[in-house]
Protein backbone atom coordinates (compact mmCIF):
# COMPACT_ATOMS: atom_id res chain seq x y z
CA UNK A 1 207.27 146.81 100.82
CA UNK A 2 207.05 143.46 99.51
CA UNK A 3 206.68 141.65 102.73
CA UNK A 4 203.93 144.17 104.42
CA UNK A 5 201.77 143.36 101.15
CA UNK A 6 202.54 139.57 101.60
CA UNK A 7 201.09 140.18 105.26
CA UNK A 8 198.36 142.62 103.96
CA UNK A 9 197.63 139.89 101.42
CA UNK A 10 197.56 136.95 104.09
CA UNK A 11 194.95 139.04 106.26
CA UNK A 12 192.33 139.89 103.56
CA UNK A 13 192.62 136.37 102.62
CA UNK A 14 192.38 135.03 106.57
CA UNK A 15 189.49 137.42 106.87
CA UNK A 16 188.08 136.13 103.80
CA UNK A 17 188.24 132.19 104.67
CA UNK A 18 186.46 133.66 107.76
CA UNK A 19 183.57 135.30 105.95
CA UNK A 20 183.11 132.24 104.04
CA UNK A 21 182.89 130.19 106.91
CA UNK A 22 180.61 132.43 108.39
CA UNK A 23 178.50 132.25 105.91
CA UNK A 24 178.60 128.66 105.12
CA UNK A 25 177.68 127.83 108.61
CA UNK A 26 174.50 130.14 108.42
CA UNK A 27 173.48 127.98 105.53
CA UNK A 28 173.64 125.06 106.92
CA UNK A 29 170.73 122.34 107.03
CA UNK A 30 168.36 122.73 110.19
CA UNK A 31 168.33 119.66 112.38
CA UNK A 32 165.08 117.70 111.51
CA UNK A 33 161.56 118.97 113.36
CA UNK A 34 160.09 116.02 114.81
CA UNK A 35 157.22 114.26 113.15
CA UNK A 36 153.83 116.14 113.32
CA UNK A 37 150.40 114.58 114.63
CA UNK A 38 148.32 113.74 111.81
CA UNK A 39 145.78 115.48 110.39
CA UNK A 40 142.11 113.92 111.44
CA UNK A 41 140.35 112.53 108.44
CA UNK A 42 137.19 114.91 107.54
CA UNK A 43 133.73 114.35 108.41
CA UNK A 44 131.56 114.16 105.76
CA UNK A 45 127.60 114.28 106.75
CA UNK A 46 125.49 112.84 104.62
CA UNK A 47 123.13 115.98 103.23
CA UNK A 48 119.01 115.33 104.74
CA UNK A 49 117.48 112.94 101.90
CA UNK A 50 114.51 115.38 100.21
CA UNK A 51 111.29 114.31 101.75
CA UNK A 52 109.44 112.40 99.37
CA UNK A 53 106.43 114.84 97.98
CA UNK A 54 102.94 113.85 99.36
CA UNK A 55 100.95 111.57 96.81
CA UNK A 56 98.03 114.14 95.29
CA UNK A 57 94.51 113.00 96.75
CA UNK A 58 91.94 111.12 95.09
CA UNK A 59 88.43 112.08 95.20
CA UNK A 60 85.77 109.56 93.87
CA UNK A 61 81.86 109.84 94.16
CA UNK A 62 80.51 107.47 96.33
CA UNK A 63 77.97 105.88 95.28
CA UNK A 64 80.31 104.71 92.38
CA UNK A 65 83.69 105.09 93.24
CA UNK A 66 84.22 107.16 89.58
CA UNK A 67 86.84 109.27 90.21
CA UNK A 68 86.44 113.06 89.71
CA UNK A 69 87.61 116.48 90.21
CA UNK A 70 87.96 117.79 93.92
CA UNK A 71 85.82 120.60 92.99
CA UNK A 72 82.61 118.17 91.06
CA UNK A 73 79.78 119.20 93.79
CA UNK A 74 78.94 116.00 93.30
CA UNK A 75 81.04 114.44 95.78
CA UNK A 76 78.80 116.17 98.60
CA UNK A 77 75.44 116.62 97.07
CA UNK A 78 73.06 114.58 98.83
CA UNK A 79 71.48 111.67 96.33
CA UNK A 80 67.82 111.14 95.81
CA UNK A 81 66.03 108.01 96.61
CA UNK A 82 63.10 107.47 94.75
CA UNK A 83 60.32 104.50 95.30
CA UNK A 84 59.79 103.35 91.51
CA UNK A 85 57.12 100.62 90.22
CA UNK A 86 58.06 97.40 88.46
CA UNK A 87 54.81 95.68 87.65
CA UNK A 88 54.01 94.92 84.27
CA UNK A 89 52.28 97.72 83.78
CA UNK A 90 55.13 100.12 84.90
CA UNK A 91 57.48 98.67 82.79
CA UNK A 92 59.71 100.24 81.67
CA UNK A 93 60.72 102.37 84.20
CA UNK A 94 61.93 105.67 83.25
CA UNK A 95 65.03 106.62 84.20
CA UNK A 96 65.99 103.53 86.08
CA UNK A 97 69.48 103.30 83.88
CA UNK A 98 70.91 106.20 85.86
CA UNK A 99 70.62 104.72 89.34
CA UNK A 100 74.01 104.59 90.93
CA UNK A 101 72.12 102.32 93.43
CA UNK A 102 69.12 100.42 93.41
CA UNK A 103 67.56 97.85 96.13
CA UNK A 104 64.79 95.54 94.68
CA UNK A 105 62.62 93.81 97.19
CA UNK A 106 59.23 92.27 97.71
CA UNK A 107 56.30 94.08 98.45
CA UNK A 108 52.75 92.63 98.72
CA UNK A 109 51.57 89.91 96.02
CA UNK A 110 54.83 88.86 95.55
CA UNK A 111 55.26 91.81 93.50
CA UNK A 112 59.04 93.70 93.43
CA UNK A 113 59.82 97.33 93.73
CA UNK A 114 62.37 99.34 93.88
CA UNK A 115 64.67 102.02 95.70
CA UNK A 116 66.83 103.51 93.54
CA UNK A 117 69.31 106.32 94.65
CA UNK A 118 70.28 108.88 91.88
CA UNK A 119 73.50 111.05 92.69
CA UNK A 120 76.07 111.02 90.08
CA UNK A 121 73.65 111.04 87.11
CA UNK A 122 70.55 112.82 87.95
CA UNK A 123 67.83 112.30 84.89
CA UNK A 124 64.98 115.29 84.53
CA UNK A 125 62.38 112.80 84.81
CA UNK A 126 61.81 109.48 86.95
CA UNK A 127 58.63 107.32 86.89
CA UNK A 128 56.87 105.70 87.91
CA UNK A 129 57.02 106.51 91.20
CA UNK A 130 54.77 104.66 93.86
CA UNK A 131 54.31 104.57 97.84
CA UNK A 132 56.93 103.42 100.54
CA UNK A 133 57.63 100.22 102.36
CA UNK A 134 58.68 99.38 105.75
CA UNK A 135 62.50 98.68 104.13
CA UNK A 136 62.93 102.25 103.24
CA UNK A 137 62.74 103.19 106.78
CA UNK A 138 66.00 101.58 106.94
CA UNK A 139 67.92 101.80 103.26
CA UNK A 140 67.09 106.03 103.38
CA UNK A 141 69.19 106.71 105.84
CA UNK A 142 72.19 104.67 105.40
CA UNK A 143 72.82 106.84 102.42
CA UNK A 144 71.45 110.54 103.74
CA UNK A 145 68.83 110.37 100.93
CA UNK A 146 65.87 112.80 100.41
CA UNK A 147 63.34 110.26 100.10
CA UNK A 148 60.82 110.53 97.40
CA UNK A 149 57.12 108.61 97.05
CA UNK A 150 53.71 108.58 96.33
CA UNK A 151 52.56 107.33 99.50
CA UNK A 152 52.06 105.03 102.13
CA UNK A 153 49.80 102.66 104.52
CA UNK A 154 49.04 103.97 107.62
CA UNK A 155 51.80 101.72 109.56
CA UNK A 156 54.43 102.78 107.68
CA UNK A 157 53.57 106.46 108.07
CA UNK A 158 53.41 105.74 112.18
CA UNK A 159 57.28 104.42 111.36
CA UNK A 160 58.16 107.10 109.05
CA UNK A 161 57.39 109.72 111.88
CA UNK A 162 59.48 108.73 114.37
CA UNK A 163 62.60 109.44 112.12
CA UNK A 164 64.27 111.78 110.77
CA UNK A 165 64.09 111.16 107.04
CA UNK A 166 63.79 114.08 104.28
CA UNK A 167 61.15 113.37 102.90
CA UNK A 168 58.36 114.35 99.90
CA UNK A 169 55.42 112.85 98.72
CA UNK A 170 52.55 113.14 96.37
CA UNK A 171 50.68 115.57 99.42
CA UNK A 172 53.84 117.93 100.06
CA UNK A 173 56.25 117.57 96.61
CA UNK A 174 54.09 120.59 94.86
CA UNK A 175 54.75 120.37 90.79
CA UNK A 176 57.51 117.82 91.55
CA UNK A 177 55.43 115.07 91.00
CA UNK A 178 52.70 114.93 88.02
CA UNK A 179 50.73 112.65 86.19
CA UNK A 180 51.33 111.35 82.53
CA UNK A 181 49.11 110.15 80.20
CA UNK A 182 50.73 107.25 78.39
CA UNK A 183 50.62 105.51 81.46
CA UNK A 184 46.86 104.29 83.27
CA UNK A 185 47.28 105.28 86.72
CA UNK A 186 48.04 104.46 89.53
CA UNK A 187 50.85 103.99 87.30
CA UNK A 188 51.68 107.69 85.96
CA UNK A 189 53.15 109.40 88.39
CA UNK A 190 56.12 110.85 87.46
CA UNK A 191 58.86 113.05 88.97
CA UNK A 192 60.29 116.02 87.79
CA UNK A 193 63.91 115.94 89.37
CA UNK A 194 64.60 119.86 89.27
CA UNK A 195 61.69 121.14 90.95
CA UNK A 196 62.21 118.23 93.55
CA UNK A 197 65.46 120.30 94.47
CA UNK A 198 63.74 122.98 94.67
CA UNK A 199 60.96 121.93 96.79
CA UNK A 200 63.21 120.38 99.09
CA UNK A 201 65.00 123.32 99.61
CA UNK A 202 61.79 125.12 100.42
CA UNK A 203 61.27 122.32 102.84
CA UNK A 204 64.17 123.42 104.68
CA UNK A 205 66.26 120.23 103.16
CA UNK A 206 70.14 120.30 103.14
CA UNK A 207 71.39 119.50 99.84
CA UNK A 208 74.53 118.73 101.18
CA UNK A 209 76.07 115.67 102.90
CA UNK A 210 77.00 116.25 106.66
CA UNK A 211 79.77 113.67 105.22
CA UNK A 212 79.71 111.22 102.22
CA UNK A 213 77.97 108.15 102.96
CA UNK A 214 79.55 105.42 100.55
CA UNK A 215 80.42 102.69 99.05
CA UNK A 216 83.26 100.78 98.68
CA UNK A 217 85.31 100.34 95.44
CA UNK A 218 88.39 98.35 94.52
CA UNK A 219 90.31 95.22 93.83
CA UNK A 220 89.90 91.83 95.47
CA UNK A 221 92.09 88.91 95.65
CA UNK A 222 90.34 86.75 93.49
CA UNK A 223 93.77 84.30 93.70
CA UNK A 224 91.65 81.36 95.91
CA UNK A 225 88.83 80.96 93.28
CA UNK A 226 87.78 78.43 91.27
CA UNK A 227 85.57 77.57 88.50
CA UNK A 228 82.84 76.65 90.55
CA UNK A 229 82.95 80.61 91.94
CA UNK A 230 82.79 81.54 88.36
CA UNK A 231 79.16 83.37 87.21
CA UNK A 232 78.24 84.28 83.69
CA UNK A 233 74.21 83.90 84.79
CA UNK A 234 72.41 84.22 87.89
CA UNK A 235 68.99 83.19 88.59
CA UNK A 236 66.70 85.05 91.56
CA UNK A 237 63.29 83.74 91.96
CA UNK A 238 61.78 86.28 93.69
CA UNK A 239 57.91 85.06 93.25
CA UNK A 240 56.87 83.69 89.74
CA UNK A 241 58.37 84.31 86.10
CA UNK A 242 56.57 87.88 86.05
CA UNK A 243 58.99 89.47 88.53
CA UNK A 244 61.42 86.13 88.81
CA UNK A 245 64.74 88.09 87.41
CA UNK A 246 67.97 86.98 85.32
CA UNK A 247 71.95 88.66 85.24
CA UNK A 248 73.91 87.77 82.35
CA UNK A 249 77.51 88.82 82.41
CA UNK A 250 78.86 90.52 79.51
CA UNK A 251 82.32 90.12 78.39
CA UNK A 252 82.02 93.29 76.30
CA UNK A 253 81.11 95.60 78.93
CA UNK A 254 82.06 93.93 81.78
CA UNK A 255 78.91 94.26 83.72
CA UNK A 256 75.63 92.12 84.18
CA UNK A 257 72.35 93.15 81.87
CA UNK A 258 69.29 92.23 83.16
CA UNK A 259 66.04 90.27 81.96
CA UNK A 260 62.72 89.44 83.61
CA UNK A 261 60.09 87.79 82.27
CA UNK A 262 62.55 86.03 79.73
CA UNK A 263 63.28 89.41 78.21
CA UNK A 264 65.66 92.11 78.46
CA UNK A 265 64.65 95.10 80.78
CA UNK A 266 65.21 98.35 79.58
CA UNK A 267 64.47 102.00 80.45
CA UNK A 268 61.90 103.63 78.81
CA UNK A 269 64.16 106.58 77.85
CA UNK A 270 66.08 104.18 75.69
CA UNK A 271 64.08 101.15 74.96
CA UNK A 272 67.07 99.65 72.98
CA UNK A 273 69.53 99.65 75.98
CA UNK A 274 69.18 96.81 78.38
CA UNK A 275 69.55 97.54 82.14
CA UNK A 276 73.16 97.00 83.20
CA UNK A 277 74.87 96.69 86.59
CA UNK A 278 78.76 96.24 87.73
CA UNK A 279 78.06 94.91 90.80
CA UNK A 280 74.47 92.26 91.45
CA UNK A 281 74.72 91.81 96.04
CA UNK A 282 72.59 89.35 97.47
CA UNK A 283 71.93 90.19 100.40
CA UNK A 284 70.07 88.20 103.49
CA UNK A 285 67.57 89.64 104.95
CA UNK A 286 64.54 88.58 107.39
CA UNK A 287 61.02 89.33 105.91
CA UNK A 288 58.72 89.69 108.83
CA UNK A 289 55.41 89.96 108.09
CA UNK A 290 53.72 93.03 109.01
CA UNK A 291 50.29 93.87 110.89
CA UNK A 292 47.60 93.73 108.33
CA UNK A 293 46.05 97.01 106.90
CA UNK A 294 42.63 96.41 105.27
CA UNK A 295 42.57 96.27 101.49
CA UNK A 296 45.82 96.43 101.26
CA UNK A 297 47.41 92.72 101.10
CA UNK A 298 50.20 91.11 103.28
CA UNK A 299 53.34 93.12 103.37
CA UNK A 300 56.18 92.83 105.23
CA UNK A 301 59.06 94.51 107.59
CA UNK A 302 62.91 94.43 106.23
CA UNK A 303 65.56 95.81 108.32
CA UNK A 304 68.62 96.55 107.02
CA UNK A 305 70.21 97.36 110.45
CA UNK A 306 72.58 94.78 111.65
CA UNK A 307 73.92 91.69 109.35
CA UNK A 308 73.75 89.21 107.18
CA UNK A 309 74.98 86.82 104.41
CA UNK A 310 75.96 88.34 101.23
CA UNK A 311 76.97 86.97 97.83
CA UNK A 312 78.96 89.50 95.78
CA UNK A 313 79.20 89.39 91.94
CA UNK A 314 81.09 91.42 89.94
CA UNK A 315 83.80 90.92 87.14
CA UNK A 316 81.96 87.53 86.23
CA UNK A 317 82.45 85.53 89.91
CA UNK A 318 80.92 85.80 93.10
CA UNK A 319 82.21 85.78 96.45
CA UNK A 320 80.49 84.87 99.24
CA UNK A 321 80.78 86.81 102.22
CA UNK A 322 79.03 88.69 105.07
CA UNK A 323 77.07 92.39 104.88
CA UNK A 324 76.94 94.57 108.13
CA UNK A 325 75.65 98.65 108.96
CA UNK A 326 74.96 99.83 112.12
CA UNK A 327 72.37 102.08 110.02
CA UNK A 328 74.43 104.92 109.31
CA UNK A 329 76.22 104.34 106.24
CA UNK A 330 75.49 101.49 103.45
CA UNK A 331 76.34 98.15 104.08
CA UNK A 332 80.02 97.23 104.63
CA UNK A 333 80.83 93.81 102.60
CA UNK A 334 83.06 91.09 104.07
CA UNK A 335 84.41 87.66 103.22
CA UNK A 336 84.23 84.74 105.05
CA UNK A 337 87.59 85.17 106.20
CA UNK A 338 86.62 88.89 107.40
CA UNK A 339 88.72 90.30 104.60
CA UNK A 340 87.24 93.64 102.73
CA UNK A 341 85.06 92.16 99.37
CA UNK A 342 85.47 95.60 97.22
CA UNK A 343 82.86 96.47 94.67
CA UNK A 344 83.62 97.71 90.98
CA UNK A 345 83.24 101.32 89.95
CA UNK A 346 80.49 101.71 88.79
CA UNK A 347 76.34 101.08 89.11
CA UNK A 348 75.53 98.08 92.30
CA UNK A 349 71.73 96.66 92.41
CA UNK A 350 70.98 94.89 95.97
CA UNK A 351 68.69 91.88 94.95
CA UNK A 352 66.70 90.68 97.99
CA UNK A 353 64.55 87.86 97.78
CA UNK A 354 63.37 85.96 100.98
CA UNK A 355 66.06 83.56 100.01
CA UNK A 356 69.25 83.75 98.58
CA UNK A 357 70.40 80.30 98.67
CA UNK A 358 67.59 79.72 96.02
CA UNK A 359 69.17 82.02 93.90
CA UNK A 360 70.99 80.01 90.96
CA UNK A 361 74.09 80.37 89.20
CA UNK A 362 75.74 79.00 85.86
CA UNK A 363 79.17 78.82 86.30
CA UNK A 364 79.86 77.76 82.21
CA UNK A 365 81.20 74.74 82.86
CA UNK A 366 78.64 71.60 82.07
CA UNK A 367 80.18 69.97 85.07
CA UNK A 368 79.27 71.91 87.62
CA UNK A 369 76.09 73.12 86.64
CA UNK A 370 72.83 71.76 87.20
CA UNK A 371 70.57 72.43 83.64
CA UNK A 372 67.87 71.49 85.93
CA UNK A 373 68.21 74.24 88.66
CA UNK A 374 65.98 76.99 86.99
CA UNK A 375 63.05 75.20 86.30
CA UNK A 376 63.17 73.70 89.86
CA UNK A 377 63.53 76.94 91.53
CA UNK A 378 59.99 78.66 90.45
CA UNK A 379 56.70 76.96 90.87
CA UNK A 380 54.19 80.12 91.09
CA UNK A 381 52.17 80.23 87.91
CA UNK A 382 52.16 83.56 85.82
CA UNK A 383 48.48 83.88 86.49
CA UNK A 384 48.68 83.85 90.68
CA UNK A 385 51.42 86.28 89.73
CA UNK A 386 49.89 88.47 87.36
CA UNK A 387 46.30 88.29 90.13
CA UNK A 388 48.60 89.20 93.11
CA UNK A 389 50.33 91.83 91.32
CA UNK A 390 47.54 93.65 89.77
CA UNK A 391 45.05 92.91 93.42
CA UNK A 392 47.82 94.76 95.29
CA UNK A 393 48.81 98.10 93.26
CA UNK A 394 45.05 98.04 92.16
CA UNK A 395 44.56 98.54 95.81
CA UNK A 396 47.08 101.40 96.78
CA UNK A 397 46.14 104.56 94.49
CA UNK A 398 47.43 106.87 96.78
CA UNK A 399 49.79 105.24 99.75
């Protein structure tokens, strides 16, 4: 009994040692994998950059680079050039302060006149107005103008007719034009700015631009001047100290104020406020003299077609420089170096006297300037003036 448990006993135990072995070998460590191909680093792409937002357009007027609204009609609206008087007995001319652009050249009797073009700041009234010369034949349509005048000789209507300048005169503008009475005529003509719309929309006129014709505004690198390009006064004999005219630069303001006859010119809407300008452009131009008409003095031909020197002030200096059109759009301004001379926002008079290199300028420093240049640079008396002047408008009433 003993012995067959003993032997019982040795067999669960035997079977036992086997189970464990069993089971310990089933638990054993797994022979090591091999090593695995590594992983390839990630790409990473760069997101697109955001595109950079488009800057917001600028729109200026363009007669005087002010910038404005993209909805002011004024950006499109067609200015109005207007012949207006500056003899003695014109002055002062009413509503000559508003000008964005005015051209002053000689007529006959060495008297100056003037084309002034009103599109930002259109006044109700202008005055006085008087009759065309050959140079608006050319200025007009640089600058898409309706053209506005009395009148005109007989050889400048042959030229006006063979363009194709909007124009009105005394004979077509209806109530547009009128007399005044504080005025003797021929010197009381007058325009009435509204009813000029008006009429030239009855004359089939566009009041629109068929595209801006402008000028153009901006900096300048000023870095190569010196005091000798410096201007604080500049001195245009244009015939004798009647119409013989003076720029003074103002600090202040910034811009040139103008005097003739040794005394400041003002409008007559505001007889305290001198005439001011931004920019004062010489500008070189041929005077031809033109056929005689009877009664009517010697004139002469301008055209502003083509090129030219130019001397640019603005800002206190001038630069001297180069003017060009091909008759289409105002004139384009260069240095001598062909670089771009921008004008300042604002209101630009073209002076242009038969010669600009008589034209003289005080720089403000003693030595540099000649004290003598001014006195040297007009020799007509005031009388010949004052007969030439008087002898020549006496003479066109009408034309």
């Amino acid at each position: 009994m003993t012995r067959k448990l003993t032997l019982k006993t040795l067999l669960a135990f035997v079977f036992a040692v086997c189970l464990s072995l069993s089971i310990l070998s089933g638990c054993s460590a797994p022979a090591p994998a091999q090593d695995a191909e590594p992983l390839p680093e990630p790409v990473v792409v760069a997101p697109e950059p955001e595109p950079a937002p488009e800057p917001e357009p600028v729109y200026y007027l363009p007669l005087t680079g002010a910038v404005v609204d993209k909805n002011d009609p004024r950006i499109n609206t067609r200015p109005l050039s207007v012949k207006i008087e500056n003899t003695p007995e014109a002055r002062p001319a009413l509503g000559i302060t508003h000008a964005d652009v005015v051209y002053e050249t000689l007529t006959e009797g060495g008297i100056t006149r003037f084309n002034a073009m009103f599109q930002s700041d259109v006044p109700a009234s202008l005055g006085s107005v008087r009759s065309a010369r050959n140079s608006d034949i050319t200025i007009v349509p640089e600058y898409d103008a309706i053209f506005v005048f009395s009148g005109t000789n007989s050889l400048v209507w042959a030229d006006l007719g063979k363009t194709w300048i909007n124009y009105m005169e005394e004979g077509t503008a209806g109530k547009a034009l009128y007399r005044v009475s504080q005025k003797a005529s021929p010197h009381n003509l007058y325009l009435n700015t509204e009813l000029a719309f008006e009429k030239a929309v009855d004359r089939g006129y566009p009041l629109d631009y068929s595209w801006p014709k402008g000028l153009a505004f901006g900096e300048n690198d000023t870095s190569a001047l010196t005091d000798k390009d410096d201007a604080i006064e500049i001195f245009i004999p244009f015939s004798g100290s009647l119409f013989d005219v003076t720029w003074t630069y103002d600090p202040a303001s910034g811009t040139y104020l103008r005097s003739i006859k040794g005394a400041a010119q003002v409008d007559e809407d505001d007889k305290t406020t001198q005439i001011a300008a931004d920019n004062i452009v010489m500008l070189s131009v041929p005077y031809i003299p033109a056929p005689d008409v009877p009664g009517k003095g010697q004139t002469y031909n301008l055209n502003f077609t083509g090129s030219g020197d130019a001397i640019v002030f603005r800002d206190g200096v001038r630069m001297d420089g180069v003017w060009s059109t091909d008759g289409t759009h105002p004139p384009v301004l260069t240095d001598l170096s062909g670089a771009p001379i921008n004008l300042k926002p604002g209101k630009t008079w073209f002076e242009v006297p038969k010669d600009i290199t008589a034209t003289v300028v005080t720089t403000g420093h003693p030595e540099i300037d000649n004290p003598d240049a001014v006195a040297e640079a007009s020799t007509e008396t005031d009388q010949s003036a004052v007969d030439a002047a008087n002898a020549a408008d006496t003479n066109d009433t009408s034309d």
